[in-house]
C-alpha atoms as a PDB file:
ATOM      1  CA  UNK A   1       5.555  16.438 -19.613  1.00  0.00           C
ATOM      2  CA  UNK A   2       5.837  18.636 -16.610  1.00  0.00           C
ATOM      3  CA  UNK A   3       3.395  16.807 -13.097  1.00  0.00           C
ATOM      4  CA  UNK A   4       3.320  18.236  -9.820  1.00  0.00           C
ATOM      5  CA  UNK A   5       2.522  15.293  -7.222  1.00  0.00           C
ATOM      6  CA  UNK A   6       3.501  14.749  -4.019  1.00  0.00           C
ATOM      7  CA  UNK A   7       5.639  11.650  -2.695  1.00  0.00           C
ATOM      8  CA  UNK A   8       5.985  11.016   1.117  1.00  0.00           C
ATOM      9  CA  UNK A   9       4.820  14.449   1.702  1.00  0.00           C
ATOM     10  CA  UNK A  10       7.137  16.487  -0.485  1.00  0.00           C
ATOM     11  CA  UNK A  11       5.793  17.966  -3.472  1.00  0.00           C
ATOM     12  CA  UNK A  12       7.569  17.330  -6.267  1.00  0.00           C
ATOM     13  CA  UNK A  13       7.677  19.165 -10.254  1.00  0.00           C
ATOM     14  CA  UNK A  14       8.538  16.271 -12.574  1.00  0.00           C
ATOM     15  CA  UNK A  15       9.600  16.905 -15.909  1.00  0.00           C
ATOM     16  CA  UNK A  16       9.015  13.215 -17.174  1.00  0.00           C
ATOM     17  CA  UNK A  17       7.794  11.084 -20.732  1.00  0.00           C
ATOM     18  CA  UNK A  18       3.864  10.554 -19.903  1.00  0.00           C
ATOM     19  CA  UNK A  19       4.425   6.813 -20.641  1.00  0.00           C
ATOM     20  CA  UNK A  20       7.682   6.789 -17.835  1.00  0.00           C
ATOM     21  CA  UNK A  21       6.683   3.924 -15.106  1.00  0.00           C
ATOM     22  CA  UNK A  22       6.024   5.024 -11.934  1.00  0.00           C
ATOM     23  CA  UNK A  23       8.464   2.517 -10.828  1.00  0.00           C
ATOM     24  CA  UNK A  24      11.512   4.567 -12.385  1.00  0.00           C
ATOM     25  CA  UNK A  25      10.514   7.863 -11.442  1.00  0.00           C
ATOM     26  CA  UNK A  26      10.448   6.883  -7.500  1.00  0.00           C
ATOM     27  CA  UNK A  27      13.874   4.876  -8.018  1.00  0.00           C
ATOM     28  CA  UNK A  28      15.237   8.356  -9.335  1.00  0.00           C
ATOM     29  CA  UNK A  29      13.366  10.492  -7.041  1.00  0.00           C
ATOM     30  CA  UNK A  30      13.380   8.782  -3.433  1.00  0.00           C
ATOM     31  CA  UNK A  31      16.371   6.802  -2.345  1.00  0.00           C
ATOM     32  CA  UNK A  32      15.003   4.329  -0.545  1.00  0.00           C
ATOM     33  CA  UNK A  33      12.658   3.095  -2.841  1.00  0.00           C
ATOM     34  CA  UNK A  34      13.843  -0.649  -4.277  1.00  0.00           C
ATOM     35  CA  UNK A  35      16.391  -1.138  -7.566  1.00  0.00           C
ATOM     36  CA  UNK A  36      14.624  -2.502 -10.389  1.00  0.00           C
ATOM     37  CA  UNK A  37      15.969  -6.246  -9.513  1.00  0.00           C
ATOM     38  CA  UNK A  38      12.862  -5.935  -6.448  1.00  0.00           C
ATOM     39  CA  UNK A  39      10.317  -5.485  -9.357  1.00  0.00           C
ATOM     40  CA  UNK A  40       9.945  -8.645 -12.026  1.00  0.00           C
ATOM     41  CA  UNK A  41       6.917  -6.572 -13.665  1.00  0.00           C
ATOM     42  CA  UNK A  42       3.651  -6.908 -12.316  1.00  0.00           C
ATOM     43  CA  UNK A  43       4.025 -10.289 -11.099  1.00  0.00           C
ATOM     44  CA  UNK A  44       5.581  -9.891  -7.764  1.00  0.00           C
ATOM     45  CA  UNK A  45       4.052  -7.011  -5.811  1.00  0.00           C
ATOM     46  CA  UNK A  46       7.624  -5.864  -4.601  1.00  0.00           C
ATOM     47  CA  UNK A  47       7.105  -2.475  -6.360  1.00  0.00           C
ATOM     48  CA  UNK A  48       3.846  -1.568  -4.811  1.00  0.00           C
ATOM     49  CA  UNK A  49       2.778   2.395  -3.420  1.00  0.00           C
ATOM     50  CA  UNK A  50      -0.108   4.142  -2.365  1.00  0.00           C
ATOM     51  CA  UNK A  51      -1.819   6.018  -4.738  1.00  0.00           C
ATOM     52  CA  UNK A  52      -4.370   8.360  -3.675  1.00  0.00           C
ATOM     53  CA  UNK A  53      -4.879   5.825  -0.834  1.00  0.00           C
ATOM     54  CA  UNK A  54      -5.081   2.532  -3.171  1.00  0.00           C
ATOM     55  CA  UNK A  55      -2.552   0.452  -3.503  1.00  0.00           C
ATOM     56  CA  UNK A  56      -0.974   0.110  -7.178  1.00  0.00           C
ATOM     57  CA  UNK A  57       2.031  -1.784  -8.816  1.00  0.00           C
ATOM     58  CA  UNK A  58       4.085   1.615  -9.521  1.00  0.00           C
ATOM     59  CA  UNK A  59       5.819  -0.419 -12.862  1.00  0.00           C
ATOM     60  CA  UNK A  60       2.016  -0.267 -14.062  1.00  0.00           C
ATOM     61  CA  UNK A  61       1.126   3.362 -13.865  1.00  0.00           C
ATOM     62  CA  UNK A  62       2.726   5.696 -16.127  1.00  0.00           C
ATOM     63  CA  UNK A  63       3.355   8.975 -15.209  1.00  0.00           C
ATOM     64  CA  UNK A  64       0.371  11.042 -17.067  1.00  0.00           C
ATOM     65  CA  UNK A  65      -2.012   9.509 -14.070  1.00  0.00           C
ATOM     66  CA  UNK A  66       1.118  11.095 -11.826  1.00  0.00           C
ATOM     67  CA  UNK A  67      -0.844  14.884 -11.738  1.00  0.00           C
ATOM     68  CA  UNK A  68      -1.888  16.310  -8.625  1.00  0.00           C
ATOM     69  CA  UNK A  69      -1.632  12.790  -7.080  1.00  0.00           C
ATOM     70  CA  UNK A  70      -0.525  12.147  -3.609  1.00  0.00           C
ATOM     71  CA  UNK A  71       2.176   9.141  -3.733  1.00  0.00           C
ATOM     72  CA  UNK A  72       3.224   7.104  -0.782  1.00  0.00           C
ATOM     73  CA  UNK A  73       5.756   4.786  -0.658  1.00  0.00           C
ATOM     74  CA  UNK A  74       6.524   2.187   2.263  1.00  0.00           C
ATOM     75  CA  UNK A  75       8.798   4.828   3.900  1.00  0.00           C
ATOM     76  CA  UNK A  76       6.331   7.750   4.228  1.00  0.00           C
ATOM     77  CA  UNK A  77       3.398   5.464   4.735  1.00  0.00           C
ATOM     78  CA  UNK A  78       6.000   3.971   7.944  1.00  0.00           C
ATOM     79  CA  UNK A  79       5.741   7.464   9.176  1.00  0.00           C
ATOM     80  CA  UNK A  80       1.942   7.612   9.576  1.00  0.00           C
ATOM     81  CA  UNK A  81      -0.943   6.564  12.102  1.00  0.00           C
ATOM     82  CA  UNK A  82      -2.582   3.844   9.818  1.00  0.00           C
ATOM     83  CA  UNK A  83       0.771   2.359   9.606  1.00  0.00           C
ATOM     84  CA  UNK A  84       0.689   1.852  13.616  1.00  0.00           C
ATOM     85  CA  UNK A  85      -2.790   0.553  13.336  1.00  0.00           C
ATOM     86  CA  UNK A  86      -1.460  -2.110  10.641  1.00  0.00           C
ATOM     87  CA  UNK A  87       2.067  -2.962  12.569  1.00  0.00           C
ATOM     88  CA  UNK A  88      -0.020  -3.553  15.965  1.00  0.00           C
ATOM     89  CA  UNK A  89      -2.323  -5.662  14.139  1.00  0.00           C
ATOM     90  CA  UNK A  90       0.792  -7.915  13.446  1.00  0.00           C
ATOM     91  CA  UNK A  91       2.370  -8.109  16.831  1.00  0.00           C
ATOM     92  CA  UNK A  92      -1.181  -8.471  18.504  1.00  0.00           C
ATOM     93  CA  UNK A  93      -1.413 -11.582  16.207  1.00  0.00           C
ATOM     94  CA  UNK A  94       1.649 -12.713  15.823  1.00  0.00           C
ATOM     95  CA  UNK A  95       1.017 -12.981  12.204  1.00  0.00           C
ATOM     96  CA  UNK A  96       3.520 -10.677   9.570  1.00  0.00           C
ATOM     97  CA  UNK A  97       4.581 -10.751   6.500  1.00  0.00           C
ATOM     98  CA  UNK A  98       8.119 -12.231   5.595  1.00  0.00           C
ATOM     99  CA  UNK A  99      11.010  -9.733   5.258  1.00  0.00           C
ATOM    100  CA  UNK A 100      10.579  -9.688   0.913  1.00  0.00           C
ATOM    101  CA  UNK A 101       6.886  -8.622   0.802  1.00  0.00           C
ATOM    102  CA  UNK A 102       6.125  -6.668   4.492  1.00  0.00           C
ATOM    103  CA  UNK A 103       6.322  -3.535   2.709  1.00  0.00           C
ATOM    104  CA  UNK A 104       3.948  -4.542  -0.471  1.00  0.00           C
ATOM    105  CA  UNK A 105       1.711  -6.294   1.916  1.00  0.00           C
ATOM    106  CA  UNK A 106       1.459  -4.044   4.501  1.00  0.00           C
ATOM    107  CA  UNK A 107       0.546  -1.367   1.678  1.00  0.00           C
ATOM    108  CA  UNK A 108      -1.795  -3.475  -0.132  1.00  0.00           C
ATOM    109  CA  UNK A 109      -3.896  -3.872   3.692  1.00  0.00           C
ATOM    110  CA  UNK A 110      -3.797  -0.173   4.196  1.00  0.00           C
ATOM    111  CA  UNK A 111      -5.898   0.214   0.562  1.00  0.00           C
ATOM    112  CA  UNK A 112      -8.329  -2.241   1.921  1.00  0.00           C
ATOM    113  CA  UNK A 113      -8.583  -0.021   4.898  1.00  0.00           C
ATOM    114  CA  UNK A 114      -9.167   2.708   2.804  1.00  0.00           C
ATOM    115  CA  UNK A 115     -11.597   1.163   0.967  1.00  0.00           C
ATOM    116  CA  UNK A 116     -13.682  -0.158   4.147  1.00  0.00           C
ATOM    117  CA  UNK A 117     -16.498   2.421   5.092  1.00  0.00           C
ATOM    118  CA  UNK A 118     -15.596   2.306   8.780  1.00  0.00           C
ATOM    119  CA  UNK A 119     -19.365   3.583   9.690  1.00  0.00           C
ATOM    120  CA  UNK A 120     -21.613   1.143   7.696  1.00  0.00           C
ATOM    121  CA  UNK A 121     -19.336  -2.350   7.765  1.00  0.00           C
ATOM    122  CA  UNK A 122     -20.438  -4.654  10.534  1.00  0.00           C
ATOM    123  CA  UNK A 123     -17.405  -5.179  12.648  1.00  0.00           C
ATOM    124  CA  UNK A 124     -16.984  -9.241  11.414  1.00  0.00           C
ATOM    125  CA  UNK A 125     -17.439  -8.833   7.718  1.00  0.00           C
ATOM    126  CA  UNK A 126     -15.227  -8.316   5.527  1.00  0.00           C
ATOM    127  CA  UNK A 127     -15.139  -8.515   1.584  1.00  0.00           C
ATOM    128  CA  UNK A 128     -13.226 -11.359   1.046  1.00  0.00           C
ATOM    129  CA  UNK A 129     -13.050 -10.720  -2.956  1.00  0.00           C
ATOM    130  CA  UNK A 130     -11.882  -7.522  -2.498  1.00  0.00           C
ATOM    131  CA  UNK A 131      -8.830  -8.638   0.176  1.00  0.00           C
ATOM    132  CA  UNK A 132      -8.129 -11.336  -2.687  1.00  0.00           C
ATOM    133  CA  UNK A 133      -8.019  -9.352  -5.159  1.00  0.00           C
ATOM    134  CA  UNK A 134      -6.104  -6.458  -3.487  1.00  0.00           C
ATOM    135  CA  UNK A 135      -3.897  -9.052  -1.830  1.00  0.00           C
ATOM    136  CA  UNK A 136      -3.381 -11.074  -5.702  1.00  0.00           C
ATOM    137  CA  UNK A 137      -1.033  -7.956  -6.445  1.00  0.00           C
ATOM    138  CA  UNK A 138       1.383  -9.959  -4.457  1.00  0.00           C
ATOM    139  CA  UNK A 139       2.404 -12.910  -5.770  1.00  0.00           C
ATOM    140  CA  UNK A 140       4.760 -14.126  -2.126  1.00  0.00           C
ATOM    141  CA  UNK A 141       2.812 -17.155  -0.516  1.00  0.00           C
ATOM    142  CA  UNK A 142       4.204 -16.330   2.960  1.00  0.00           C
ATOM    143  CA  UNK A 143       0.720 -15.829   4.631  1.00  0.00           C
ATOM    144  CA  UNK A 144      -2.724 -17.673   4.028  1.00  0.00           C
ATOM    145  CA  UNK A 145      -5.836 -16.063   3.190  1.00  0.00           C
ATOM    146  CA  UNK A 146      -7.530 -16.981   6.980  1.00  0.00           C
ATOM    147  CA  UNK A 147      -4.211 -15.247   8.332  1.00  0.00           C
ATOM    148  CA  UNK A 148      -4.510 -11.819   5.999  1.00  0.00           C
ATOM    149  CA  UNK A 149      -8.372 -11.468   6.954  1.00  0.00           C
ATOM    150  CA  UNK A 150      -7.064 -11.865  11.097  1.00  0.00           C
ATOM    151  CA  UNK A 151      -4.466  -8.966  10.652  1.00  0.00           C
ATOM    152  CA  UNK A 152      -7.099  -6.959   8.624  1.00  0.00           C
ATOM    153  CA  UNK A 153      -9.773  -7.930  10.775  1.00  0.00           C
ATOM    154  CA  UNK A 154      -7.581  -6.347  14.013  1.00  0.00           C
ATOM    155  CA  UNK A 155      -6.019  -3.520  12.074  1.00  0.00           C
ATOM    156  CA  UNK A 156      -9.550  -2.408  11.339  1.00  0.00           C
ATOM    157  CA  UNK A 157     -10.439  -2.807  15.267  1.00  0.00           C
ATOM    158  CA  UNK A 158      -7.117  -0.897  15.911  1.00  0.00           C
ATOM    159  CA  UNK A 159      -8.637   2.043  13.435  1.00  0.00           C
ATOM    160  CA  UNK A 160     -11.714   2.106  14.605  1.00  0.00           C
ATOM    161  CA  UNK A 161     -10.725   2.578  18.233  1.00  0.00           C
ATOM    162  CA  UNK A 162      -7.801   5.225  16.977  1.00  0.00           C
ATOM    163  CA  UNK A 163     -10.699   7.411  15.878  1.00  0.00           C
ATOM    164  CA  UNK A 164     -13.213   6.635  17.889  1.00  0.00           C
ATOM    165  CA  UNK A 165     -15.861   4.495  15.960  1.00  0.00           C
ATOM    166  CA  UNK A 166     -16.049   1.475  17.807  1.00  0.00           C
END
């Protein structure tokens, strides 16, 4: 099956099997992206990506749902704005994820971002279903829920003051 996607900016013609894991095609395709020993198979989180701005575990999501989609890993997401708003968010908290799961984590808040309608959401609610299930891809205990919703909580301020909707 021939896809055209794009990972961490670079468009890319893949000439894969539809059923091939996500998972192997960005081991083969971007170098930094984590052996299969990081991935135990949709019960860790270690293999997670943006897809179309949600996050995903990549060893779940063959490559048919690859077409026209817009992939990015921890290393192109590091490169963006919304990454800054997330990584300030830490240090202003003092609250991070440990070394095994920052990049899953830190991927898994940027889809709740995504999915927040920064207009309409009242600047101390959150969905705390939706950050537990988004953050249940992960299966590292390294942060409590209370601590996840305080780095969310100040990434969105960070966002909203990046673009201008306080």
């Amino acid at each position: 099956m021939l896809i055209k996607c794009t990972i961490d900016g670079v468009t890319q013609l893949l000439n894969v099997n539809a059923e091939k894991p996500m998972n192997k095609i960005l081991q083969e395709r971007v170098e930094t992206f984590p052996s299969n020993s990081a991935c135990r198979g949709a019960i860790c989180g270690n293999c997670a990506v943006l897809l179309n701005g949600r996050c995903v575990l990549s060893c779940l999501v063959p490559a048919f749902r690859l077409t026209n989609a817009v992939i990015l890993t921890i290393d192109g997401f590091r490169r963006t704005r919304p990454c800054k708003d997330i990584e300030k968010a830490y240090a202003e908290t003092g609250i991070s994820p440990c070394e095994q799961c920052y990049a899953s984590k830190t991927l898994m808040i940027e889809g709740i971002l995504n999915m927040i309608d920064l207009e309409n959401t009242r600047k101390n609610t959150l969905d705390r279903d939706l950050i537990a299930r988004e953050m249940g891809m992960n299966s590292c205990k390294c942060l409590e829920m209370r601590q996840i919703e305080t780095v969310i909580r100040v990434a969105l301020k960070n966002r909203r003051n990046r673009i201008g909707r306080n």
